[in-house]
C-alpha atoms as a PDB file:
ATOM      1  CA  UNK A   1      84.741-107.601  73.447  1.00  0.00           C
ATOM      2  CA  UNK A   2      81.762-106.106  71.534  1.00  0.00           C
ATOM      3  CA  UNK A   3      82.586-105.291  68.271  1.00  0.00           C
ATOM      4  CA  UNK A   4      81.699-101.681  66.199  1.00  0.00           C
ATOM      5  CA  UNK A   5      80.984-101.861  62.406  1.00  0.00           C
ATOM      6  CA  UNK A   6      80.954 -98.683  60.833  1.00  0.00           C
ATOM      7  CA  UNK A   7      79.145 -97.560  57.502  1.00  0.00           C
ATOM      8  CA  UNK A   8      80.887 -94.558  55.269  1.00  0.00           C
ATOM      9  CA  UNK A   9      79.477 -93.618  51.629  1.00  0.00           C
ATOM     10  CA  UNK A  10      82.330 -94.862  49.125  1.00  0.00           C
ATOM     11  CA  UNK A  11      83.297 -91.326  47.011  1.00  0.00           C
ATOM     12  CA  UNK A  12      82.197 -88.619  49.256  1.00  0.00           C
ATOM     13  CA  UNK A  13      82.968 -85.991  49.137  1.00  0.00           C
ATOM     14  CA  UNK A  14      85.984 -87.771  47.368  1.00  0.00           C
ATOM     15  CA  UNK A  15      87.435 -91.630  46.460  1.00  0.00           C
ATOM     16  CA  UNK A  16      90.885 -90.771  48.359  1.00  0.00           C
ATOM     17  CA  UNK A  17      89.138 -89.338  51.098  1.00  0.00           C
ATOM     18  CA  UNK A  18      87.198 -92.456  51.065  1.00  0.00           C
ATOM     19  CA  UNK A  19      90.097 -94.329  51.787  1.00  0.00           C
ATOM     20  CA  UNK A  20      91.919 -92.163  53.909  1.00  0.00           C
ATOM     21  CA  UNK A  21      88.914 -92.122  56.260  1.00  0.00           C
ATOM     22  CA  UNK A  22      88.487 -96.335  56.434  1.00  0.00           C
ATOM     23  CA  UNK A  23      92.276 -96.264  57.306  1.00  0.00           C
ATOM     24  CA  UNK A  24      91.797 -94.269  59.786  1.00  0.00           C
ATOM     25  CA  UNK A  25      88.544 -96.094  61.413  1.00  0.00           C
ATOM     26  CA  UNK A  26      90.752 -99.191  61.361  1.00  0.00           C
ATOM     27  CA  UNK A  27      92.938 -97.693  63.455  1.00  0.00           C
ATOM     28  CA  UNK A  28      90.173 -96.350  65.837  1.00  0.00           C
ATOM     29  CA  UNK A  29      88.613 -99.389  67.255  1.00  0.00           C
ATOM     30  CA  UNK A  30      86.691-100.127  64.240  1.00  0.00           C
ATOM     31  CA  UNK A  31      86.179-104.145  63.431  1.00  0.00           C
ATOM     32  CA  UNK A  32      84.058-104.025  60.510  1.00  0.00           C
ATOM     33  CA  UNK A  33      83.536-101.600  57.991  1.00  0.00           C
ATOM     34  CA  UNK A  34      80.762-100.998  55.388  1.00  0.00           C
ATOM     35  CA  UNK A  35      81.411 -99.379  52.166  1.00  0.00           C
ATOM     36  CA  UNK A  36      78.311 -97.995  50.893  1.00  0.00           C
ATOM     37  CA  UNK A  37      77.113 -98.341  47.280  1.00  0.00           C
ATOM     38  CA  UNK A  38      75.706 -94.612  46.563  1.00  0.00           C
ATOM     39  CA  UNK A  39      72.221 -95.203  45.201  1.00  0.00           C
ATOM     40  CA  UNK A  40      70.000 -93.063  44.229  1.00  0.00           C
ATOM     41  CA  UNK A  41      67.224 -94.431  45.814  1.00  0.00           C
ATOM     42  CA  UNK A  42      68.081 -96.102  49.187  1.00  0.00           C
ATOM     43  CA  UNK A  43      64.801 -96.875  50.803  1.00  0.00           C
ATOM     44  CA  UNK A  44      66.332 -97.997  53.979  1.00  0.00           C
ATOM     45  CA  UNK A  45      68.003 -94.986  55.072  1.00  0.00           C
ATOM     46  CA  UNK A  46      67.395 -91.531  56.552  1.00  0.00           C
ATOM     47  CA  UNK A  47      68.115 -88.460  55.232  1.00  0.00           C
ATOM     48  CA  UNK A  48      71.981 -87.867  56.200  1.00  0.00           C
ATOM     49  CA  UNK A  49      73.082 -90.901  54.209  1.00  0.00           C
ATOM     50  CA  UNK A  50      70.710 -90.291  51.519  1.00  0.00           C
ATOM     51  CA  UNK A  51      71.886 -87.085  51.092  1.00  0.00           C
ATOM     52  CA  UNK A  52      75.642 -88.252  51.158  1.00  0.00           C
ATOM     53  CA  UNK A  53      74.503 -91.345  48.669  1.00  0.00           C
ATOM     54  CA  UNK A  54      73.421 -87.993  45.747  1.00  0.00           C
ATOM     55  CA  UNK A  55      75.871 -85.864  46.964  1.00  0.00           C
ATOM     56  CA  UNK A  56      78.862 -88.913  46.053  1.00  0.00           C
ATOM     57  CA  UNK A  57      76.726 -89.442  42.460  1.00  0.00           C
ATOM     58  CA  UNK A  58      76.708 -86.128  42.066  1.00  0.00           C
ATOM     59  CA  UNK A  59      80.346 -86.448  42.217  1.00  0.00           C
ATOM     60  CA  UNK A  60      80.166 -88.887  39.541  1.00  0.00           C
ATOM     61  CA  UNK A  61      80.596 -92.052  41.270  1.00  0.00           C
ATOM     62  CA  UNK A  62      80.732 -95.273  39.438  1.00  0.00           C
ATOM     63  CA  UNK A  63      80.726 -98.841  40.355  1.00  0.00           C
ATOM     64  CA  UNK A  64      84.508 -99.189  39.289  1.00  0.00           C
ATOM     65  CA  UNK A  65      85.249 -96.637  42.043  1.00  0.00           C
ATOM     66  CA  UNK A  66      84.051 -98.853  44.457  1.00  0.00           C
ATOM     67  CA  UNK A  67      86.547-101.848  43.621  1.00  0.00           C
ATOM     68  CA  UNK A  68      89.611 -99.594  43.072  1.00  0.00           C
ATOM     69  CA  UNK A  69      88.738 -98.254  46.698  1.00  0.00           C
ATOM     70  CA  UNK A  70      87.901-101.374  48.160  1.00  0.00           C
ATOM     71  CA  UNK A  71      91.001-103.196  47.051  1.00  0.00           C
ATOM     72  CA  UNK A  72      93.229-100.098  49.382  1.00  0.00           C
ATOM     73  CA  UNK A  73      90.976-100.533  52.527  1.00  0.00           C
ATOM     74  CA  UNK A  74      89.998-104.271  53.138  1.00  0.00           C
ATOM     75  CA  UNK A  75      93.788-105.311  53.442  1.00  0.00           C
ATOM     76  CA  UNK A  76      93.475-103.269  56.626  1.00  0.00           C
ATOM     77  CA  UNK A  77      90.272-104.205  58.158  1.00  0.00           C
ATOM     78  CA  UNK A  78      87.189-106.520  57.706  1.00  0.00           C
ATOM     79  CA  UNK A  79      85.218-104.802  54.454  1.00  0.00           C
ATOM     80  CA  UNK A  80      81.714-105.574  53.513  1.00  0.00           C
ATOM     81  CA  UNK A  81      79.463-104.065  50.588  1.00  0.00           C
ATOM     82  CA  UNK A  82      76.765-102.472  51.490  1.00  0.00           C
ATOM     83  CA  UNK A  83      74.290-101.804  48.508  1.00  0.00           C
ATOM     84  CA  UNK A  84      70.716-101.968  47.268  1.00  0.00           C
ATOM     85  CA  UNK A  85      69.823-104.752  45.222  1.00  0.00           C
ATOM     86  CA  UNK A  86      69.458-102.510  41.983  1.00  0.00           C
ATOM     87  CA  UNK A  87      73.239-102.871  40.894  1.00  0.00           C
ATOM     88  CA  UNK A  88      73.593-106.268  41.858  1.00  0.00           C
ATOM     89  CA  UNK A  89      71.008-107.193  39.549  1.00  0.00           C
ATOM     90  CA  UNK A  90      72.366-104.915  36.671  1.00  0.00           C
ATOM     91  CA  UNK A  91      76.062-105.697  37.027  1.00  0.00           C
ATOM     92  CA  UNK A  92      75.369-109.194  37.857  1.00  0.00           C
ATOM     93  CA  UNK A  93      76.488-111.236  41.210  1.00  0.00           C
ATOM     94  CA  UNK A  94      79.121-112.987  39.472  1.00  0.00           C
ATOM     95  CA  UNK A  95      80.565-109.452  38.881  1.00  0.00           C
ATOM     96  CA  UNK A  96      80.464-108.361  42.712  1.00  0.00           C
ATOM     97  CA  UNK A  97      81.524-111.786  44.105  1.00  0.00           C
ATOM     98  CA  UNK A  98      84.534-111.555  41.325  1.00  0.00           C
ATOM     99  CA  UNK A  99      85.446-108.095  42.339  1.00  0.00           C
ATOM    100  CA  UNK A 100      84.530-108.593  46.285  1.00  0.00           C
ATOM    101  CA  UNK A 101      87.422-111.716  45.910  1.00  0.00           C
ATOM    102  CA  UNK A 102      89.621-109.357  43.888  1.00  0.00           C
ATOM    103  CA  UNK A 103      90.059-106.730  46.561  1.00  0.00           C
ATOM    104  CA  UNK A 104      89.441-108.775  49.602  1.00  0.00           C
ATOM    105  CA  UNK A 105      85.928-108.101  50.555  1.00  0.00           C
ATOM    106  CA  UNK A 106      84.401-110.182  52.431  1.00  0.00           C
ATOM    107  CA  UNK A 107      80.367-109.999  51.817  1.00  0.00           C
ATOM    108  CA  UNK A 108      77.610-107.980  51.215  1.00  0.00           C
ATOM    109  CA  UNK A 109      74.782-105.999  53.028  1.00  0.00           C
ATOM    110  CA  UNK A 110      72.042-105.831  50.683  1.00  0.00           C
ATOM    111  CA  UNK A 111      68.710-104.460  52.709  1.00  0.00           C
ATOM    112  CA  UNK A 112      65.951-104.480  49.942  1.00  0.00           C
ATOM    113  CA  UNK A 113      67.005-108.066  48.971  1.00  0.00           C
ATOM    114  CA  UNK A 114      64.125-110.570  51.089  1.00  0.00           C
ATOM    115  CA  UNK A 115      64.935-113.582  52.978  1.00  0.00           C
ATOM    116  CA  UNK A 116      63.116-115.798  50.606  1.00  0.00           C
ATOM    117  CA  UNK A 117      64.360-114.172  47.643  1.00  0.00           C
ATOM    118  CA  UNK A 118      68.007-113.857  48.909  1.00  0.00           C
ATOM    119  CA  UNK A 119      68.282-117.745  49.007  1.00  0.00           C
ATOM    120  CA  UNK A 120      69.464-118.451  44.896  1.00  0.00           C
ATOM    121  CA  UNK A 121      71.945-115.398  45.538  1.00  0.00           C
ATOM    122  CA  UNK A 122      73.368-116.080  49.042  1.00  0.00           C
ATOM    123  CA  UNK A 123      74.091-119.950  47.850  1.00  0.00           C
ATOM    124  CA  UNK A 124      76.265-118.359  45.318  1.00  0.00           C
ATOM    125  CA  UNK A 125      77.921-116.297  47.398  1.00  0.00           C
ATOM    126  CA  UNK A 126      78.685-118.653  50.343  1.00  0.00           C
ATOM    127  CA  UNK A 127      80.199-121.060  47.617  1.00  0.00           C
ATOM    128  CA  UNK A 128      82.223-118.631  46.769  1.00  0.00           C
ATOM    129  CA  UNK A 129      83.638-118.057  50.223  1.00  0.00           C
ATOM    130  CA  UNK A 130      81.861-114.551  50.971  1.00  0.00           C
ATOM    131  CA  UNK A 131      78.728-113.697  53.056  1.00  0.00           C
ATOM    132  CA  UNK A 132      75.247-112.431  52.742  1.00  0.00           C
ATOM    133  CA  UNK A 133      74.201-110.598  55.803  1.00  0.00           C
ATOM    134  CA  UNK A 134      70.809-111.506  56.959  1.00  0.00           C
ATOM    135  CA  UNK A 135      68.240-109.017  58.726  1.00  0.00           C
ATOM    136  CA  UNK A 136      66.180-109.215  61.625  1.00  0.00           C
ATOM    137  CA  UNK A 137      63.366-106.965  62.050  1.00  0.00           C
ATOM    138  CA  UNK A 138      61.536-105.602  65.494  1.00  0.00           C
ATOM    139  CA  UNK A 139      58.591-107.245  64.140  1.00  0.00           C
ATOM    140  CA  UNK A 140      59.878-110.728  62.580  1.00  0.00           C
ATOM    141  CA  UNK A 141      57.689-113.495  64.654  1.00  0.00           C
ATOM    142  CA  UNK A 142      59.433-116.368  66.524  1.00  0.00           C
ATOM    143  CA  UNK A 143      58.645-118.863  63.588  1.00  0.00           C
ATOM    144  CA  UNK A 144      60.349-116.070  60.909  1.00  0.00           C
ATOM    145  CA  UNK A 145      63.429-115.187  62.982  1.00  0.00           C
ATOM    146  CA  UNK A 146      64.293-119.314  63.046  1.00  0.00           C
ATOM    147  CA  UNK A 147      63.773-120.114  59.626  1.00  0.00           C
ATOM    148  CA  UNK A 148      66.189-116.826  59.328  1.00  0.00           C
ATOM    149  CA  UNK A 149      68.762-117.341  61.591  1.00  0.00           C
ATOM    150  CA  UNK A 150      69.583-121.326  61.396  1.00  0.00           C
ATOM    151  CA  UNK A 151      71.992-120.672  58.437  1.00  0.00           C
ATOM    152  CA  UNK A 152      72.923-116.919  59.373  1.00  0.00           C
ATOM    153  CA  UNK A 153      76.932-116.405  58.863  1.00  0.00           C
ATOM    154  CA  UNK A 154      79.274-113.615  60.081  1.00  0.00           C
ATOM    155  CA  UNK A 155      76.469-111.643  62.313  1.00  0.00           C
ATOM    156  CA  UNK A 156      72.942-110.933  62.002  1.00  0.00           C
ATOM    157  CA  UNK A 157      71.724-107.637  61.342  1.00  0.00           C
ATOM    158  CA  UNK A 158      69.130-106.384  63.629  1.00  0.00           C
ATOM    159  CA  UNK A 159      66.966-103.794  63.101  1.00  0.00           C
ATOM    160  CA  UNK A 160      66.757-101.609  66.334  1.00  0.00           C
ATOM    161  CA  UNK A 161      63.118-100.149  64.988  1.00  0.00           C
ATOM    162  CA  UNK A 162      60.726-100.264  61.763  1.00  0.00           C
ATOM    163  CA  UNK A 163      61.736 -97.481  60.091  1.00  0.00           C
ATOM    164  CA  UNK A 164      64.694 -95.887  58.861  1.00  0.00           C
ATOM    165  CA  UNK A 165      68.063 -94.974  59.736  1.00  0.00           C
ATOM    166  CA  UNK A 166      69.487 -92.127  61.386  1.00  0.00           C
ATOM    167  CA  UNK A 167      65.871 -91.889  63.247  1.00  0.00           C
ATOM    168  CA  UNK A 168      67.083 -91.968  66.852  1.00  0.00           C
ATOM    169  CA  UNK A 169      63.713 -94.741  67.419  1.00  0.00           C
ATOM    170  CA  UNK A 170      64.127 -96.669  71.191  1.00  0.00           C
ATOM    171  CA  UNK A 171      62.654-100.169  71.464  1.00  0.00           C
ATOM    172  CA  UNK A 172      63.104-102.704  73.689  1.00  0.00           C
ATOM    173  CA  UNK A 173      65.060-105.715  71.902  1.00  0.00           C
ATOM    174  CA  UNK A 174      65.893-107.690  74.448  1.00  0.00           C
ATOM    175  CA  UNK A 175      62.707-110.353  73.724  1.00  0.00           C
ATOM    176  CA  UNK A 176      64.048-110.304  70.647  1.00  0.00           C
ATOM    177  CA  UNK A 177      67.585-110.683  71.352  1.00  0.00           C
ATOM    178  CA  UNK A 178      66.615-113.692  73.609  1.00  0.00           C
ATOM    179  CA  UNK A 179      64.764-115.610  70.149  1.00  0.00           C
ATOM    180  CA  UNK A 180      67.559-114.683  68.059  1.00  0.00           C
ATOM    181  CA  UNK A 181      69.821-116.556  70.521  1.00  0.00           C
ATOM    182  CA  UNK A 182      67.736-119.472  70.876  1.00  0.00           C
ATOM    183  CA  UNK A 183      68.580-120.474  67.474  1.00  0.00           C
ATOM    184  CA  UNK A 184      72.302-119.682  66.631  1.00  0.00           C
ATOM    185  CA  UNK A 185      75.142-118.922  68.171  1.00  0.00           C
ATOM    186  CA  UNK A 186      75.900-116.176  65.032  1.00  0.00           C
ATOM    187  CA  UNK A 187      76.666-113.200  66.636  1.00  0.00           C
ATOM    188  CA  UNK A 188      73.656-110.512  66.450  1.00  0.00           C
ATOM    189  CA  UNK A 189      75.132-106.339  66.072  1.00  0.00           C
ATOM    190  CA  UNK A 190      72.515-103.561  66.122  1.00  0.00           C
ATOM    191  CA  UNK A 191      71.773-101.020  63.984  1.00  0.00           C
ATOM    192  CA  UNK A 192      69.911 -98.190  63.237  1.00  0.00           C
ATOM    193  CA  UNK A 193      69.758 -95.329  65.782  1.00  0.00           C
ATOM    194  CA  UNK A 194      73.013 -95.744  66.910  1.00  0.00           C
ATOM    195  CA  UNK A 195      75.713 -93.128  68.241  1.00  0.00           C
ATOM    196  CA  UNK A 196      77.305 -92.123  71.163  1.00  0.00           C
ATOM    197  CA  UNK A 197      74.720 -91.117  73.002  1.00  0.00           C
ATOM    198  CA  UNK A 198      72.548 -94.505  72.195  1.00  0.00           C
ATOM    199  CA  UNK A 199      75.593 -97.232  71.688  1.00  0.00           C
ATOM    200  CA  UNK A 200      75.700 -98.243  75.209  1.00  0.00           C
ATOM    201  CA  UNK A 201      72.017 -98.609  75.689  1.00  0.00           C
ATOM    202  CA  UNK A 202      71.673-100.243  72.157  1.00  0.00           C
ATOM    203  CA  UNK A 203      74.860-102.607  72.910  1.00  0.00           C
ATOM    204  CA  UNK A 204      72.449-104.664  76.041  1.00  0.00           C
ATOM    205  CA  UNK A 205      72.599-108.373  75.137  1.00  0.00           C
ATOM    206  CA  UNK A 206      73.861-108.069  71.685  1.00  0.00           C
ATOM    207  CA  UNK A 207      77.274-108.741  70.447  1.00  0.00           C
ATOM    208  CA  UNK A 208      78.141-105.153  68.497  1.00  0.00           C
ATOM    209  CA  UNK A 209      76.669-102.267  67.161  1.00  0.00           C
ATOM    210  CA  UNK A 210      76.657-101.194  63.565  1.00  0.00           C
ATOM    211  CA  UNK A 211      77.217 -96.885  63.142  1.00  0.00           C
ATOM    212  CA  UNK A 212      76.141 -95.326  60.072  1.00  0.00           C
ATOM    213  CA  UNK A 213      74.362 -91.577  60.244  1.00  0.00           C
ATOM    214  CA  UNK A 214      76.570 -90.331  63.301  1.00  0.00           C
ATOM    215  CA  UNK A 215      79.810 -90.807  60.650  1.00  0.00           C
ATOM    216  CA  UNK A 216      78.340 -89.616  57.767  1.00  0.00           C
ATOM    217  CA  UNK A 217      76.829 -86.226  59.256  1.00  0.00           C
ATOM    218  CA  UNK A 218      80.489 -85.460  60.051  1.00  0.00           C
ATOM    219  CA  UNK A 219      81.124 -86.264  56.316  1.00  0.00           C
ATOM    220  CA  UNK A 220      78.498 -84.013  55.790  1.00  0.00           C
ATOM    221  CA  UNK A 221      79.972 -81.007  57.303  1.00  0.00           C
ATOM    222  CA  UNK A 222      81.153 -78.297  55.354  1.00  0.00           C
ATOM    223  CA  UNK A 223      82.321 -76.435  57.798  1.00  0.00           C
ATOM    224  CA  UNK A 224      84.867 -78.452  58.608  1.00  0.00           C
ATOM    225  CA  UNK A 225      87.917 -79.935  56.640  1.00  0.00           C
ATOM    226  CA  UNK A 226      88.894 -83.104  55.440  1.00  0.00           C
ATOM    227  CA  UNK A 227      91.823 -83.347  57.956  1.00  0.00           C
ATOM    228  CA  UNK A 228      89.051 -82.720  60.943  1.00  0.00           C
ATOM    229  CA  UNK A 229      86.155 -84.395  59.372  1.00  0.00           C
ATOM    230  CA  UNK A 230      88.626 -87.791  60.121  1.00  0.00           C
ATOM    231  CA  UNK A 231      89.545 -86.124  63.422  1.00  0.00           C
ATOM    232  CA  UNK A 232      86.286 -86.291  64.480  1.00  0.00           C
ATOM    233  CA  UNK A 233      85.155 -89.392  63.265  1.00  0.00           C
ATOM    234  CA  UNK A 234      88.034 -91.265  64.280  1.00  0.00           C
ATOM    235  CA  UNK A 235      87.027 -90.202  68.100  1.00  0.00           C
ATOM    236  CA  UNK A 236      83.453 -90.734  67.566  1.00  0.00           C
ATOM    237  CA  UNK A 237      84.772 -94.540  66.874  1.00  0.00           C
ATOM    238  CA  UNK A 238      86.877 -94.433  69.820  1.00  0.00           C
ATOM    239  CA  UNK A 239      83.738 -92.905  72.213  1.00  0.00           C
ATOM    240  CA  UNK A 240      81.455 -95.357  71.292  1.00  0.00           C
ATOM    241  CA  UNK A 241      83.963 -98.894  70.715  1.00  0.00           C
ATOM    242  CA  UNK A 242      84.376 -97.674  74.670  1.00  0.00           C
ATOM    243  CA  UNK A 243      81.063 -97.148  75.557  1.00  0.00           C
ATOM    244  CA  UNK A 244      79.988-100.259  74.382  1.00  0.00           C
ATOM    245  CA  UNK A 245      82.142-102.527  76.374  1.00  0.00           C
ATOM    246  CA  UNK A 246      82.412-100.513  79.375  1.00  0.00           C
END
C-alpha cells in the first residue's frame, strides 16, 4: 500500500478549521500529514501556498498556534512540521523538539535547511526520538544521493522537478528512483506537482506521494464554505490514496 502525505497551512483561514480539516484527512486515506509553518518567505513553494502562508499571518498566526493545534491532530494521525529554517533558528530546536514531544509530533520538514548543514540539528533531533526529513533533488549526482540517503529515516523526500511547488513540472524519476534504492531501503514519497490528475503517474516506483497545492487551492476558495472546502478535500484524498495504488 502506497502511502499519501498531505500538506495544509496551520491557521487558515482559521486554527479550528485547521484542525477540523486534519481530522478529517485522517479519516480520508491520509497517512501522513504536514502542518505548515506560515512564513513569510517560503522559497520552496508556488504561489497557492504562499499565498495561504500571508493570508494565515495575516490572520495573525503565531508559533504557539501551531503547538495548541498540533497537540488536537497528531493523536489521530502521523504529524510532521513542515517549516523554513527561519523559526527554528529564532525559537531554538530545543523549543520545537520540546513542543513536537509535547503534542506528539513526530519530525520536521525543513526545505531551506542543507544536507551538510542539517547534520548538528538532525543528531539532536534523532536523539530525541523525532525525524529530520531529508531531500532528494532531480539533479543530486549518484555520489550526493548516497552520502544522503545511508542514514535517511521515516521517507525521503524527493523532489519531482527543480523548481517549485504547485508547478505541474513532468520528469522522468525513475533513474533516480533506481539510485535512491540502491542505497536504503527508507521508503522514497514524491512531491511537488502532485494531484489527481498526476498522482498515479508520479506514484511509478516510489513508495507514496506527498499533496500540498491541490489541498490548499481548495482552502483557498472563497466561494465555497468551510463545511465544503473539507468536503472537497476529503475526496480529493480519497481520489488520489486510490489512484495511487490502483
Amino acid at each position: 500500500m502506497k502511502n499519501l502525505v498531505a500538506y495544509i497551512t496551520t491557521g487558515f483561514p482559521s486554527l479550528e478549521f485547521t484542525v477540523d480539516v486534519a481530522l478529517a484527512l485522517a479519516e480520508s486515506g491520509v497517512d501522513t500529514l504536514e502542518l505548515g509553518m506560515p512564513f513569510s518567505d517560503p522559497v520552496a513553494d508556488g504561489p497557492v501556498i504562499e499565498a495561504a502562508n500571508l493570508k494565515a499571518l495575516q490572520n495573525g498566526f503565531k508559533l504557539h498556534h501551531l503547538f495548541e493545534a498540533s497537540a488536537k491532530i497528531a493523536p489521530h494521525i502521523d504529524t510532521l512540521w513542515m517549516g523554513y529554517f527561519n523559526p527554528f533558528y529564532h525559537k531554538g530546536m530545543d523549543t520545537f523538539i520540546t513542543e513536537a514531544k509535547k503534542a506528539g509530533v513526530n519530525g520536521f520538514i525543513i526545505p531551506d535547511l542543507p544536507f551538510e548543514e542539517a547534520k548538528p540539528y538532525k543528531s539532536v533531533i534523532e536523539a530525541a526520538g523525532l525525524n529530520l526529513i531529508d531531500f532528494i533533488a532531480p539533479t543530486d549526482s549518484k555520489a550526493r544521493i548516497e552520502q544522503i540517503v545511508t542514514d535517511a529515516k521515516k521517507f525521503i523526500y524527493l523532489v519531482a522537478y527543480a523548481g517549485i511547488t504547485g508547478a505541474g513540472k513532468s520528469e522522468d524519476l525513475q533513474e533516480i528512483v533506481s539510485d535512491i534504492k540502491t542505497f536504503t531501503d527508507t521508503p522514497v514519497y514524491v512531491g511537488f506537482g502532485v494531484d489527481q490528475n498526476t498522482a498515479k503517474e508520479k506514484a511509478k516506483g516510489v513508495d507514496g506521494v506527498i499533496v500540498g497545492s491541490a489541498f490548499v487551492k481548495v482552502l483557498l476558495d472563497e466561494s465555497l464554505s468551510n463545511t465544503q472546502k473539507i468536503t472537497k478535500i476529503s475526496a480529493i484524498a480519497k481520489e488520489i490514496k486510490e489512484k495511487i495504488n490502483s
